[in-house]
Structures are given as C-alpha cells and as structure tokens.
C-alpha atoms as a PDB file:
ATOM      1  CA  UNK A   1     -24.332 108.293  30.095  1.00  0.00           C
ATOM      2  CA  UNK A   2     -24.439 106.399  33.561  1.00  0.00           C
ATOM      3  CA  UNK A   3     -21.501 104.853  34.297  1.00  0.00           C
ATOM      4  CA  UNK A   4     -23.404 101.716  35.273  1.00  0.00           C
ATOM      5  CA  UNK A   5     -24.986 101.719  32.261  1.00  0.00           C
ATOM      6  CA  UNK A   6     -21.654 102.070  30.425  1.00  0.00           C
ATOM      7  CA  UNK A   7     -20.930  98.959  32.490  1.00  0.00           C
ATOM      8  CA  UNK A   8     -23.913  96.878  32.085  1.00  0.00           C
ATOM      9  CA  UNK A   9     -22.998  97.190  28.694  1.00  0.00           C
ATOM     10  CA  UNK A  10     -20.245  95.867  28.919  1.00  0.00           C
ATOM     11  CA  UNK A  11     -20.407  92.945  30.963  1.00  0.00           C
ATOM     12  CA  UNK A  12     -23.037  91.901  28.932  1.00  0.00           C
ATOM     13  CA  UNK A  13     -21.427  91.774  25.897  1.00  0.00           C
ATOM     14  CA  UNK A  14     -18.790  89.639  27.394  1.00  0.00           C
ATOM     15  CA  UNK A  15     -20.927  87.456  29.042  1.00  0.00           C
ATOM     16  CA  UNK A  16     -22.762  86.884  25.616  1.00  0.00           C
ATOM     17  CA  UNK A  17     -19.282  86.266  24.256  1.00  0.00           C
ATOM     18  CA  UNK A  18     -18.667  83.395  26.576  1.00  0.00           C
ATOM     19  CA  UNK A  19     -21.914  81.886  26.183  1.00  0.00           C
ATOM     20  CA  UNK A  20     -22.599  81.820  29.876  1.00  0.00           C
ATOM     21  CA  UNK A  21     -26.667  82.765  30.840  1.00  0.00           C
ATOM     22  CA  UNK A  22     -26.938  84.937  33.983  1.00  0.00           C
ATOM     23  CA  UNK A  23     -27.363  81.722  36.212  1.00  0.00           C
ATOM     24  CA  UNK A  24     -24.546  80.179  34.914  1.00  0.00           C
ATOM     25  CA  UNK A  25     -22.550  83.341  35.082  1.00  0.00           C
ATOM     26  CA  UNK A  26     -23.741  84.162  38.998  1.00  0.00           C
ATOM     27  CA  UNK A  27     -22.512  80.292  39.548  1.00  0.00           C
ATOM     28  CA  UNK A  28     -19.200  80.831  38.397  1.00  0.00           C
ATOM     29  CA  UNK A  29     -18.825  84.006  40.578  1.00  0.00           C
ATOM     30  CA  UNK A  30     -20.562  82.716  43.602  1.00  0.00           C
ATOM     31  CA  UNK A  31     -23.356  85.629  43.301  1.00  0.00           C
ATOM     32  CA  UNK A  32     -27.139  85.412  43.362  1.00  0.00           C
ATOM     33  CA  UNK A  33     -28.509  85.268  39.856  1.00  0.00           C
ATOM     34  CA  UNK A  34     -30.539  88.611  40.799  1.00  0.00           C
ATOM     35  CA  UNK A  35     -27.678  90.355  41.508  1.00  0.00           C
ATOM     36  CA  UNK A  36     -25.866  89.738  37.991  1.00  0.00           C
ATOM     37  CA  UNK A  37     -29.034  90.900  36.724  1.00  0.00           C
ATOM     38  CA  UNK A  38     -29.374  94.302  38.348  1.00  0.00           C
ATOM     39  CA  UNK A  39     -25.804  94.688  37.184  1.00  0.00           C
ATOM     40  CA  UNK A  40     -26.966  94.163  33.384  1.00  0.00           C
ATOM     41  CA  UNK A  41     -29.803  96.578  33.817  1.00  0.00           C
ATOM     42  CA  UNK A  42     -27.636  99.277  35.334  1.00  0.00           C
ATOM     43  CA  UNK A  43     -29.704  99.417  38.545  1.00  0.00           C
ATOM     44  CA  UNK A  44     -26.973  97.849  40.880  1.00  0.00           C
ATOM     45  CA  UNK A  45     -23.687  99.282  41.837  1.00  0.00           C
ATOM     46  CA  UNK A  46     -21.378  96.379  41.949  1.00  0.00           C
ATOM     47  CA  UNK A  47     -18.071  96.685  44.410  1.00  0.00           C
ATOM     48  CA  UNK A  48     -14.498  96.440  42.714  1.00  0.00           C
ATOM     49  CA  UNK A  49     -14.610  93.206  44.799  1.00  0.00           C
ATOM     50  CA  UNK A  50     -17.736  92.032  42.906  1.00  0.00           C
ATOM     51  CA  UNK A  51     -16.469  93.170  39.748  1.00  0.00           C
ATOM     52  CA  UNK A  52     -13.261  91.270  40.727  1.00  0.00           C
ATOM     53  CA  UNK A  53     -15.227  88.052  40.679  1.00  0.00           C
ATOM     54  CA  UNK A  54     -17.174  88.796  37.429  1.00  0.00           C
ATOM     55  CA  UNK A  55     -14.088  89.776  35.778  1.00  0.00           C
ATOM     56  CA  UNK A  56     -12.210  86.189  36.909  1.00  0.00           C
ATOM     57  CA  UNK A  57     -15.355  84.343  35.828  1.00  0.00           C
ATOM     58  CA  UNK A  58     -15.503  85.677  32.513  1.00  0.00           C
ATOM     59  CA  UNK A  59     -11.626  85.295  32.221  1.00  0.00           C
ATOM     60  CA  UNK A  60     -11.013  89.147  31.532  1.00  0.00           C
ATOM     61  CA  UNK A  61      -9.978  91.752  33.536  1.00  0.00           C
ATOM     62  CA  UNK A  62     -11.207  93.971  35.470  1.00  0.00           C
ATOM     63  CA  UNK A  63     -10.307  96.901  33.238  1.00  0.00           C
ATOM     64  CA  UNK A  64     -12.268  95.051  29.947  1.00  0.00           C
ATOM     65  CA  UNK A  65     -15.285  96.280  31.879  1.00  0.00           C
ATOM     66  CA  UNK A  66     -14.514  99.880  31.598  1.00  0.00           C
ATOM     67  CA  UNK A  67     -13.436  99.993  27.608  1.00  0.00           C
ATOM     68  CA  UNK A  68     -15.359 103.667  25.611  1.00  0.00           C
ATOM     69  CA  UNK A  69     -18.934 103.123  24.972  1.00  0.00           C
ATOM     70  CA  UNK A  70     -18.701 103.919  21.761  1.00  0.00           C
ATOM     71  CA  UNK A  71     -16.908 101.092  20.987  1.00  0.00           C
ATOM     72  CA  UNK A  72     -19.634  98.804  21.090  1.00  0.00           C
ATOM     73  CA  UNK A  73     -23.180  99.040  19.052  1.00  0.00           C
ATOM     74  CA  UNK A  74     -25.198  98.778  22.244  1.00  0.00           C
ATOM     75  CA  UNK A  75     -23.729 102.011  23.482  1.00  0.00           C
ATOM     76  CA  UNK A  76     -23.985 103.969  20.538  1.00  0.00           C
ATOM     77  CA  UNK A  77     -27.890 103.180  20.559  1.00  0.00           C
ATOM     78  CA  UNK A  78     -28.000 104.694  24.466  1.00  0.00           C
ATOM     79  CA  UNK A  79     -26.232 107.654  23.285  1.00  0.00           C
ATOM     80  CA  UNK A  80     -28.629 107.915  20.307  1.00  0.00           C
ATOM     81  CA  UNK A  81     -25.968 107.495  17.707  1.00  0.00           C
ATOM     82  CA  UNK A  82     -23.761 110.247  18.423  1.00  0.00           C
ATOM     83  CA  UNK A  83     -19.999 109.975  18.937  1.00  0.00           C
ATOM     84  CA  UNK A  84     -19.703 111.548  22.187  1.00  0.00           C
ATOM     85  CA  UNK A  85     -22.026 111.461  24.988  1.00  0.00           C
ATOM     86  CA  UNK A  86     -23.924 114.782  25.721  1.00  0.00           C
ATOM     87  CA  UNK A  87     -21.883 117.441  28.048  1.00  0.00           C
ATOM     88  CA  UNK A  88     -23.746 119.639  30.579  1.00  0.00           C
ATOM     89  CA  UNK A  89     -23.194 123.236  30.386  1.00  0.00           C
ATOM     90  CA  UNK A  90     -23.196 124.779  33.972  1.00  0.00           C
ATOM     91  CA  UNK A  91     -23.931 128.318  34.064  1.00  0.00           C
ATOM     92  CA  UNK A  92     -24.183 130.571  37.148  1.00  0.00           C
END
C-alpha cells in the first residue's frame, strides 16, 4: 500500500473523530479546503510542515498520522483483508 494512502487513512479517521468537515478542518490549519482533500484521497503529498499544521489542528501529533494500517478497518479493506500488505518479489 501507498504510503499516502496509509495516510489519508489516517487523517481521516481523526478528522472524523473530532467532528471537524474538511472546510472546517483546512480553517483551523490555514490550508485551502482542496488541499485537505487531495490529502484524504491520497493524491497529494503533504510536507512534514503541512502535516505539522494538520497534526496541531486536530490536537495529535504528528506521529498519530503514521500508526500500522492494519489497525484501522479502512485499511484492512485497501489491503483486501489480509494482515500484511502484499511484498514484491524481485528476481533478476
């Protein structure tokens, strides 16, 4: 899995959690509402400084954004329910 899928995920869940829509989220953090958004699909590649702001808004840190996929449901489903995500055999 994509590690900014893994975090879309993620920050998701924990915005969910604090009951804040996108908008109100991108507010807090002083980032365009499109931008939160493209984080949450996976299709943006947020800086540490961004994540920095996220993180403060949503009163976590930084390091909550990163916990194993397969600690959530959500994740599980993108891995199609196994534990593990797939590893790639390279071969000569």
């Amino acid at each position: 899995m994509e590690i900014r899928k893994i975090l879309a995920v993620n920050l998701k869940r924990h915005r969910r959690a604090k009951g804040y829509s996108q908008e109100g989220l991108a507010f807090a953090c002083e980032i365009h509402r499109t931008y939160i958004a493209g984080v949450e699909r996976g299709v943006r590649n947020p800086t540490v400084t961004v994540l920095a702001k996220i993180a403060r808004a949503l009163d976590i840190g930084p390091i909550s954004c990163w916990p194993s996929p397969t600690a959530t449901p959500e994740a599980r489903g993108i891995w199609g329910g196994r534990r593990n995500p797939p590893t790639r055999s390279y071969s000569p």
